[in-house]
N, C-alpha and C. Protein backbone atom coordinates (compact mmCIF):
# COMPACT_ATOMS: atom_id res chain seq x y z
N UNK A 1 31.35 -30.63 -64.86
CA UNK A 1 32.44 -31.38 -64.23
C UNK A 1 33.75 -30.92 -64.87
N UNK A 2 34.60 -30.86 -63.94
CA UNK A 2 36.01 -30.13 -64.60
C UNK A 2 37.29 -31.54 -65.47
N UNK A 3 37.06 -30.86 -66.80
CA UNK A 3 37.94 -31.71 -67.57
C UNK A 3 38.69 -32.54 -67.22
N UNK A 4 39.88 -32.49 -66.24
CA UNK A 4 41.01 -33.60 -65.75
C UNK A 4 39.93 -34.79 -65.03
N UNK A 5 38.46 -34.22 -63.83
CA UNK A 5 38.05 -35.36 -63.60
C UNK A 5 37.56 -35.87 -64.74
N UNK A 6 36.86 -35.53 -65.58
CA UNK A 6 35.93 -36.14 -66.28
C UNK A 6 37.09 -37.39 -67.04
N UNK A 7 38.12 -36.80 -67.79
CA UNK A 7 39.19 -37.66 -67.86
C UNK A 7 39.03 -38.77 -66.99
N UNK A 8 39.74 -38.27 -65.78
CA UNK A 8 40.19 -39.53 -65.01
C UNK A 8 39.28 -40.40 -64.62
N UNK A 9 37.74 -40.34 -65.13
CA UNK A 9 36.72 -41.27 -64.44
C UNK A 9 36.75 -42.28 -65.68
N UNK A 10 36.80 -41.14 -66.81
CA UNK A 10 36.65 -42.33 -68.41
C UNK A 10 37.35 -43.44 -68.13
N UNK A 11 38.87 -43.28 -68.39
CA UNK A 11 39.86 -44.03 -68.01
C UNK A 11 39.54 -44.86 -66.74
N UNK A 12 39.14 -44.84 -65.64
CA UNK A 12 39.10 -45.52 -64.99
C UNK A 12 37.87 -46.45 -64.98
N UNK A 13 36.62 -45.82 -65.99
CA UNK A 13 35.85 -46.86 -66.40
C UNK A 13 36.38 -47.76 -67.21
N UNK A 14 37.76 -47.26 -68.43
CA UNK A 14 37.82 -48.22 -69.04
C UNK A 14 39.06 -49.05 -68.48
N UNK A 15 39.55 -49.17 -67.81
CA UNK A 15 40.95 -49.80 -67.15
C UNK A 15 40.81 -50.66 -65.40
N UNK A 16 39.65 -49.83 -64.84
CA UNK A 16 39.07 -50.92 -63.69
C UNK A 16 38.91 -52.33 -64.19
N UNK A 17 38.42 -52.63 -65.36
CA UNK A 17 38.53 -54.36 -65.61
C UNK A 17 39.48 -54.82 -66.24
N UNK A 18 40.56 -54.44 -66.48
CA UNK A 18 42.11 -54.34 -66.60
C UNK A 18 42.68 -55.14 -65.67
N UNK A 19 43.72 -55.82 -65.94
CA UNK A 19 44.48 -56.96 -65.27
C UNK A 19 44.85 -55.59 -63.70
N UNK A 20 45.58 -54.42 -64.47
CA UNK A 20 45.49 -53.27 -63.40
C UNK A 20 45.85 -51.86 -64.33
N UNK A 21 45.74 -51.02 -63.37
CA UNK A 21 45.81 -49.59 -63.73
C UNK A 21 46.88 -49.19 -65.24
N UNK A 22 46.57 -48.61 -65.76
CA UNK A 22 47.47 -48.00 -66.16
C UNK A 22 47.81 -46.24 -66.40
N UNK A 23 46.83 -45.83 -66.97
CA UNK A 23 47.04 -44.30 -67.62
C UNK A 23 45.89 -44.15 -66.34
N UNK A 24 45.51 -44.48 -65.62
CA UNK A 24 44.43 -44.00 -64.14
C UNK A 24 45.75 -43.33 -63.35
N UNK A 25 46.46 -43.46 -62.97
CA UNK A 25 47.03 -43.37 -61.56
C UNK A 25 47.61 -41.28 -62.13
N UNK A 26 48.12 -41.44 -63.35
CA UNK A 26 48.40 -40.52 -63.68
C UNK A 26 47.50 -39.32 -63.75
N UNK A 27 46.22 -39.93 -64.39
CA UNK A 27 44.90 -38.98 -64.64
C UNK A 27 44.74 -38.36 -62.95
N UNK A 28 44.45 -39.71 -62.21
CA UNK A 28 44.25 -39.11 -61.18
C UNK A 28 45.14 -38.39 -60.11
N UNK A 29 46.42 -37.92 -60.40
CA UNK A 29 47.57 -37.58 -60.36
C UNK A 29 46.77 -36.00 -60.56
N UNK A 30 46.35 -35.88 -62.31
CA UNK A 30 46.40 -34.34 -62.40
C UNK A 30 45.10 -33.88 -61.47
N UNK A 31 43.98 -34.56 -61.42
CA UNK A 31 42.54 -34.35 -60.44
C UNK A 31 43.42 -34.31 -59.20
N UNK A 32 44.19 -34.33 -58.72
CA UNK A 32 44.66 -34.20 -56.83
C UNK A 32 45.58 -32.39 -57.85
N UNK A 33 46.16 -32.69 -58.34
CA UNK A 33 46.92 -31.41 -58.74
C UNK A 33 45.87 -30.27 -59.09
N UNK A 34 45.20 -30.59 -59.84
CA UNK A 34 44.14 -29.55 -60.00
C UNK A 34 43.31 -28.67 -58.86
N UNK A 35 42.40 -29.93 -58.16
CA UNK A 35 41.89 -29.68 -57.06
C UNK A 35 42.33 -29.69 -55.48
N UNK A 36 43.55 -30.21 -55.59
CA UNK A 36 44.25 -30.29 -54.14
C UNK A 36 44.12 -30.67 -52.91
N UNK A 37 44.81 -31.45 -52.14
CA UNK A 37 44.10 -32.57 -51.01
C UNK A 37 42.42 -32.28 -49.88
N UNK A 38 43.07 -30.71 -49.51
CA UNK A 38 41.64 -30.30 -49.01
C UNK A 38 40.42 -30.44 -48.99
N UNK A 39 40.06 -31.15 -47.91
CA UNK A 39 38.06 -31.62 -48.09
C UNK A 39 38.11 -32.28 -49.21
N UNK A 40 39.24 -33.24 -49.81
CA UNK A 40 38.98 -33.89 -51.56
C UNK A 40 37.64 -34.37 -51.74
N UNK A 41 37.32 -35.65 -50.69
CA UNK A 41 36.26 -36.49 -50.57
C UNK A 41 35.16 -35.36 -50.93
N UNK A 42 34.65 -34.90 -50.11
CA UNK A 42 33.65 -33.88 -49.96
C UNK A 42 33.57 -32.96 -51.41
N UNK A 43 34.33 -32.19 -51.72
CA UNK A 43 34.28 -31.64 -53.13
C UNK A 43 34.50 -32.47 -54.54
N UNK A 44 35.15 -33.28 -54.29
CA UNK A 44 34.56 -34.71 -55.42
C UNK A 44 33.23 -35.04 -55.21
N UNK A 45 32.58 -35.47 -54.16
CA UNK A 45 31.50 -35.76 -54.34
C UNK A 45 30.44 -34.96 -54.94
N UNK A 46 31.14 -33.58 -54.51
CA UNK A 46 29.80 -32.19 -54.83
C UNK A 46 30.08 -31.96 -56.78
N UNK A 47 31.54 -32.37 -57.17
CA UNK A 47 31.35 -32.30 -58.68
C UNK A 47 31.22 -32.99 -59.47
N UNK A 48 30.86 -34.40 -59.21
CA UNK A 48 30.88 -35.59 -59.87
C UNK A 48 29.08 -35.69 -59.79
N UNK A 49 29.19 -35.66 -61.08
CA UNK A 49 27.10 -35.65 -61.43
C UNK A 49 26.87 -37.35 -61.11
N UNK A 50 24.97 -37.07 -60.21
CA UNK A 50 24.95 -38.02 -59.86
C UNK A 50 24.68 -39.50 -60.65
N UNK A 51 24.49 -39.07 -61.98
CA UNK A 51 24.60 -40.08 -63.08
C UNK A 51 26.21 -41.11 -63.20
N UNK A 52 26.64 -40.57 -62.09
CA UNK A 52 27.83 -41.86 -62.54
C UNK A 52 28.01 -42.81 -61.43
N UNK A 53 27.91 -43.73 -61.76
CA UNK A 53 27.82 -45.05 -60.62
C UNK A 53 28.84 -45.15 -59.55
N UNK A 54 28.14 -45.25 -58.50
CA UNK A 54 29.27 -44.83 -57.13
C UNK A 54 30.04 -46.01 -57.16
N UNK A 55 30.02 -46.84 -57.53
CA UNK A 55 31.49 -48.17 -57.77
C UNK A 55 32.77 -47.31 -58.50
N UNK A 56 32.29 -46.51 -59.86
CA UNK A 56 32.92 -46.10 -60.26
C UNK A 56 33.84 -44.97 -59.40
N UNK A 57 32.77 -44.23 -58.88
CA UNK A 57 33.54 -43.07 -57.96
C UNK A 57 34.42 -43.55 -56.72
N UNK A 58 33.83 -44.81 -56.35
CA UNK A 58 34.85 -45.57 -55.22
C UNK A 58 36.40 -46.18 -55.98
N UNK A 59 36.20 -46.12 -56.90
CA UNK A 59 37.26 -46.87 -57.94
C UNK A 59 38.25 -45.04 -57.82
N UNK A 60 37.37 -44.08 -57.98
CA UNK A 60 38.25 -43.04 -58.34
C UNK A 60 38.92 -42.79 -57.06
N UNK A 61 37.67 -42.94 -56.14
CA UNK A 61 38.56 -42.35 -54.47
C UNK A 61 39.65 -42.99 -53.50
N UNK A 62 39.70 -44.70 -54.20
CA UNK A 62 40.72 -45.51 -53.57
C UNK A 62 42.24 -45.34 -54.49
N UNK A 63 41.87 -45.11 -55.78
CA UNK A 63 43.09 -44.46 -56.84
C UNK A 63 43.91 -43.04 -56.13
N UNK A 64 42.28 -42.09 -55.79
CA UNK A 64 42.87 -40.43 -54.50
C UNK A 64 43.52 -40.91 -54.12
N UNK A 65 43.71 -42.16 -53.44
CA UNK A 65 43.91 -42.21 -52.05
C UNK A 65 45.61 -42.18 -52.37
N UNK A 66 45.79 -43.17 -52.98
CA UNK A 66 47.64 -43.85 -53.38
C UNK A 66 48.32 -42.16 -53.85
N UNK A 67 47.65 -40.84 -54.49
CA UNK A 67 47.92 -39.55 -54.81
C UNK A 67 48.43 -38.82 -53.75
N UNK A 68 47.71 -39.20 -52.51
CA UNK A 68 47.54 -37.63 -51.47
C UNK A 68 48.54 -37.95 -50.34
N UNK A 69 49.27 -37.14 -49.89
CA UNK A 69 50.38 -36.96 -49.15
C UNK A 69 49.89 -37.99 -47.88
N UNK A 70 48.78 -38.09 -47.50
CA UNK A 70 48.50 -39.04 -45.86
C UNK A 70 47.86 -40.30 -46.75
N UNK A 71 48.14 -40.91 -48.17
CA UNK A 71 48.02 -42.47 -48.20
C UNK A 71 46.11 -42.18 -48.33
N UNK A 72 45.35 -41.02 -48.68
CA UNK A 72 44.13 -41.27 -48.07
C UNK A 72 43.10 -41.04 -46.35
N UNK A 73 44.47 -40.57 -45.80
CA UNK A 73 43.65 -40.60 -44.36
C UNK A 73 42.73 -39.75 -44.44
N UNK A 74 42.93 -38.60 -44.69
CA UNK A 74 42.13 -37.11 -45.09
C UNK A 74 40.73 -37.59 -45.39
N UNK A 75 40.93 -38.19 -46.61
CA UNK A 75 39.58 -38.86 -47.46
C UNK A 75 39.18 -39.79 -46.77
N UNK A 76 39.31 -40.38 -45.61
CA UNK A 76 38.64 -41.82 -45.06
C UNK A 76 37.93 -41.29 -44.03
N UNK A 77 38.85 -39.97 -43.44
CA UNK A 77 37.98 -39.46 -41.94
C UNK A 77 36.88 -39.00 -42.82
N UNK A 78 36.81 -37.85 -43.87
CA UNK A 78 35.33 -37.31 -44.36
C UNK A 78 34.46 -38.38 -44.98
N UNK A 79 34.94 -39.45 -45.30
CA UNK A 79 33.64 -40.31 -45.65
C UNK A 79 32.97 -41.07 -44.38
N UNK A 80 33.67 -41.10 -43.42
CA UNK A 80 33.40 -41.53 -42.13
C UNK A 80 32.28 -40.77 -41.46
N UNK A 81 32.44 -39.59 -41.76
CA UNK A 81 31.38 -37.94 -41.62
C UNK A 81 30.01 -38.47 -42.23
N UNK A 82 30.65 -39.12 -43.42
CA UNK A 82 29.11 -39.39 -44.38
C UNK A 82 28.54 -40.62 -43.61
N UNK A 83 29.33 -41.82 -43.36
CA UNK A 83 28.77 -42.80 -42.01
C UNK A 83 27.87 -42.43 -41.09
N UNK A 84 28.76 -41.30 -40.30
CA UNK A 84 28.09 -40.66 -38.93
C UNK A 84 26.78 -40.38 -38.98
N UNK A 85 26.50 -39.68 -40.49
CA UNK A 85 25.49 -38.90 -40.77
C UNK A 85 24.56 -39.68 -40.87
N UNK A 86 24.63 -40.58 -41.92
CA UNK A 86 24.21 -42.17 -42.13
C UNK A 86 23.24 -41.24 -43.21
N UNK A 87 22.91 -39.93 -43.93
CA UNK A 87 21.16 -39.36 -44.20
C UNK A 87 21.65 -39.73 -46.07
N UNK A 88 22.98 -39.52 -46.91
CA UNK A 88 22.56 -39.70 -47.52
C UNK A 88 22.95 -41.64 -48.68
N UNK A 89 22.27 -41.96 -48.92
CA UNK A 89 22.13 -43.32 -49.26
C UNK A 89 23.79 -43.21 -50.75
N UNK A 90 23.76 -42.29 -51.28
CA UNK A 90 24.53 -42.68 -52.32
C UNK A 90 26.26 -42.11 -51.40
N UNK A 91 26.65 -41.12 -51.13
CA UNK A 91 27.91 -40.81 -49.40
C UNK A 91 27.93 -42.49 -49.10
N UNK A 92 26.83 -43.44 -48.84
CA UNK A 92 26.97 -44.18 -47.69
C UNK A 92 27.56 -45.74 -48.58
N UNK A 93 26.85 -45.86 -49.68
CA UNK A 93 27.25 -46.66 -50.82
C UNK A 93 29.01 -46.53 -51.06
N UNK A 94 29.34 -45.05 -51.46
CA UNK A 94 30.90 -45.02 -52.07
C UNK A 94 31.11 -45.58 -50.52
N UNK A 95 31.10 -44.33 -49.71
CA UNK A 95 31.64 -45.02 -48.33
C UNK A 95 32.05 -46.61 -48.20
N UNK A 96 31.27 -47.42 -48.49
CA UNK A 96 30.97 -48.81 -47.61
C UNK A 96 32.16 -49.35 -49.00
N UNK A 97 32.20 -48.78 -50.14
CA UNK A 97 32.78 -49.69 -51.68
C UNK A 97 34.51 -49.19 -51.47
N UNK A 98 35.01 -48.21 -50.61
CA UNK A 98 36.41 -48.44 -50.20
C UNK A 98 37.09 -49.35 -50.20
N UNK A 99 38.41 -49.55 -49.98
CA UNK A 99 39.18 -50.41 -49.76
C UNK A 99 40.06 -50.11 -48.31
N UNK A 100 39.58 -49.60 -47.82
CA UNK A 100 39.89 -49.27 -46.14
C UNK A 100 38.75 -49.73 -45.60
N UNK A 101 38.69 -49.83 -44.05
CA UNK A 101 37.66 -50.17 -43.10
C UNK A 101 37.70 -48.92 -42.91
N UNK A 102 36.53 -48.57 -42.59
CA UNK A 102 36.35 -47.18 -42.22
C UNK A 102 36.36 -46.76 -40.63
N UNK A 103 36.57 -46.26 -40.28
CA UNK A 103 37.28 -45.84 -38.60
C UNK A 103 38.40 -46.49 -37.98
N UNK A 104 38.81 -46.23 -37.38
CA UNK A 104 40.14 -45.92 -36.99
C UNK A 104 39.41 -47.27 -35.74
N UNK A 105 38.91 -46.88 -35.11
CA UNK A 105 38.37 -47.74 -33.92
C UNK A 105 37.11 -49.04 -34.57
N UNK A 106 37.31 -50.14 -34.09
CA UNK A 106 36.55 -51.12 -34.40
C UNK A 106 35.01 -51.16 -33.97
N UNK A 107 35.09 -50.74 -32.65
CA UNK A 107 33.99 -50.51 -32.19
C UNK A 107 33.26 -49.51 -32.61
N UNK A 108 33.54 -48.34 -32.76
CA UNK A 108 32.99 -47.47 -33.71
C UNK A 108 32.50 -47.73 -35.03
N UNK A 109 33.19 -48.41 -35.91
CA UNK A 109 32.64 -48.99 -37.30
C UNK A 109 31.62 -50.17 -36.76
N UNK A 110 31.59 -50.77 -35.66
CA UNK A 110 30.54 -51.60 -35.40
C UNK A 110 29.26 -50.88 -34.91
N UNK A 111 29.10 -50.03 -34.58
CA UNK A 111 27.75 -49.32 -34.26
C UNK A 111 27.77 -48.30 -35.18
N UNK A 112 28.40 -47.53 -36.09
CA UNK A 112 28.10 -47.05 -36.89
C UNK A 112 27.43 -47.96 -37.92
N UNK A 113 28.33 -48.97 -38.15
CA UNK A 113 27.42 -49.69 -39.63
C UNK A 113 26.29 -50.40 -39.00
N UNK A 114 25.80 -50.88 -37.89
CA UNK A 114 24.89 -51.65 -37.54
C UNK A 114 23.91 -50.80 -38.11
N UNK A 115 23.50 -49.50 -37.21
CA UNK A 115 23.05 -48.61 -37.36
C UNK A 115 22.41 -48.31 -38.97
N UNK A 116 23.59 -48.33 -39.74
CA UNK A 116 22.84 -48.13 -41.05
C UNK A 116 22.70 -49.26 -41.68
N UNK A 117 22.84 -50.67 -41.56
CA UNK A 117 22.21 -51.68 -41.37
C UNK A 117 20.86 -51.75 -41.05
N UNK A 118 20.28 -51.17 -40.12
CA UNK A 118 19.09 -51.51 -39.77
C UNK A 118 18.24 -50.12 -39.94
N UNK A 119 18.83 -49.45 -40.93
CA UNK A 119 18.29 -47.86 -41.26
C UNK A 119 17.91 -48.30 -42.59
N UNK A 120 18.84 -49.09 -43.07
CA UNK A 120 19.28 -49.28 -44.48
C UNK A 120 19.05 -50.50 -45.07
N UNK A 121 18.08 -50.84 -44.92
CA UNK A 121 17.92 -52.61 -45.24
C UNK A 121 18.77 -53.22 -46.90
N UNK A 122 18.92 -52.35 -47.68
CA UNK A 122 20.02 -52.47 -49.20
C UNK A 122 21.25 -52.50 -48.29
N UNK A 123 21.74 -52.27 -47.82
CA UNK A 123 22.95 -52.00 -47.59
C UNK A 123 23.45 -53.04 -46.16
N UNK A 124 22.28 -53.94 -45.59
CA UNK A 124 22.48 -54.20 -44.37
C UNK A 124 23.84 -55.60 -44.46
N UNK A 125 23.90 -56.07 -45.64
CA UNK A 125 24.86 -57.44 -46.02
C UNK A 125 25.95 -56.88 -45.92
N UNK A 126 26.21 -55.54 -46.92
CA UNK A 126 27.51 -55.05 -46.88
C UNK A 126 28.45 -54.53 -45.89
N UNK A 127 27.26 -54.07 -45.34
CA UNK A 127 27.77 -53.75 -43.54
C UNK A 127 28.40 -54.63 -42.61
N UNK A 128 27.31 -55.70 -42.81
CA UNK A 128 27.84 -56.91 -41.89
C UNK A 128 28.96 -57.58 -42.65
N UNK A 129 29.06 -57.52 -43.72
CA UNK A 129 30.37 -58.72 -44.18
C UNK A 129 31.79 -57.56 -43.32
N UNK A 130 31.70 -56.04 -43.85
CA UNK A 130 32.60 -55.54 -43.51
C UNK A 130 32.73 -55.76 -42.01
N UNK A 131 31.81 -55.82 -41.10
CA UNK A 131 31.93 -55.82 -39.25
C UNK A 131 32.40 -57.40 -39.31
N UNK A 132 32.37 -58.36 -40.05
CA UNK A 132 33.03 -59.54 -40.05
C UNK A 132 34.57 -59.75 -40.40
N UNK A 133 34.76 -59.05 -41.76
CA UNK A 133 35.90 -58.92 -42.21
C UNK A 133 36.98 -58.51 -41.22
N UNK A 134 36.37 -57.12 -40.76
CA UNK A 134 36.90 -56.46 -39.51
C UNK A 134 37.64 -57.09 -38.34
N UNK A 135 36.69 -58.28 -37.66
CA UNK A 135 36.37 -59.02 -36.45
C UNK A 135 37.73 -59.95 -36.96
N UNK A 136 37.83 -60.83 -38.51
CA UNK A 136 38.56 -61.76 -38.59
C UNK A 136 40.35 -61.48 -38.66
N UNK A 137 40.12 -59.66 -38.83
CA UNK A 137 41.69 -59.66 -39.42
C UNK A 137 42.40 -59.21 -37.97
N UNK A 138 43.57 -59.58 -37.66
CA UNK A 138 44.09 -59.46 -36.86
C UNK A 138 44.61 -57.91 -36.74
N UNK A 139 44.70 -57.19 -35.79
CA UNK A 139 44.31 -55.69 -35.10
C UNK A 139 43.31 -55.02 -35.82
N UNK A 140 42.16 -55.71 -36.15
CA UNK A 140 41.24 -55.20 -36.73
C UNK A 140 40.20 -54.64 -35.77
């Protein structure tokens, strides 16, 4: 794993239970500088060993997000890819631990997550709270 991430995950293990961020936003500042907005999602996922807890890596990819010139859009359509796909279980975990709804269209995040809801019996609560959450917020 390349030094600046490995950095920026420490720190963000130790500062996620932090009133809020502090030396994170920066770390993850040099990980977007290093590696650069392109496919981020996707090549974070491929260098981050699977020994580190995908809460944590969702903690790193909603931090990406506030870094990258589109706010994150980049990174929300390719985890959306990992949705579509629905094949692998830990993609579908960070996916669902965002702080975005994932798709752009409501109806789409409603048959996508059903789908891995009923593929996915671990994961089927988290799905549904989000297709609720969704339903309650206004232009959701």
């Amino acid at each position: 794993m390349h030094p600046s991430l490995k950095q920026a995950l420490d720190i963000i293990a130790i500062e996620r239970n932090a009133a809020e961020y502090d030396l994170a936003f920066d770390s993850v500042r040099e990980v977007v500088s290093v590696f650069g907005e392109l496919n981020l999602a996707n090549r974070m996922f491929e260098e981050i060993p699977q020994t580190v807890a995908e809460g944590l890596v969702a903690d790193l990819f909603n931090l990406l997000a506030w870094q990258t010139k589109d706010n994150g859009s980049a990174m929300t359509r390719e985890v959306e890819t990992w949705l579509r796909e629905g094949q692998d279980a830990r993609k579908i975990t960070i996916a669902l631990s965002l702080d975005v709804y994932p798709f752009i269209n409501a109806h789409e995040m409603h048959q996508v997550l059903s789908k891995i809801a009923a593929a996915t019996p671990e994961l089927a609560e988290k799905c549904q709270a989000l297709i609720t959450l969704r339903k309650a917020t206004p232009h959701g």
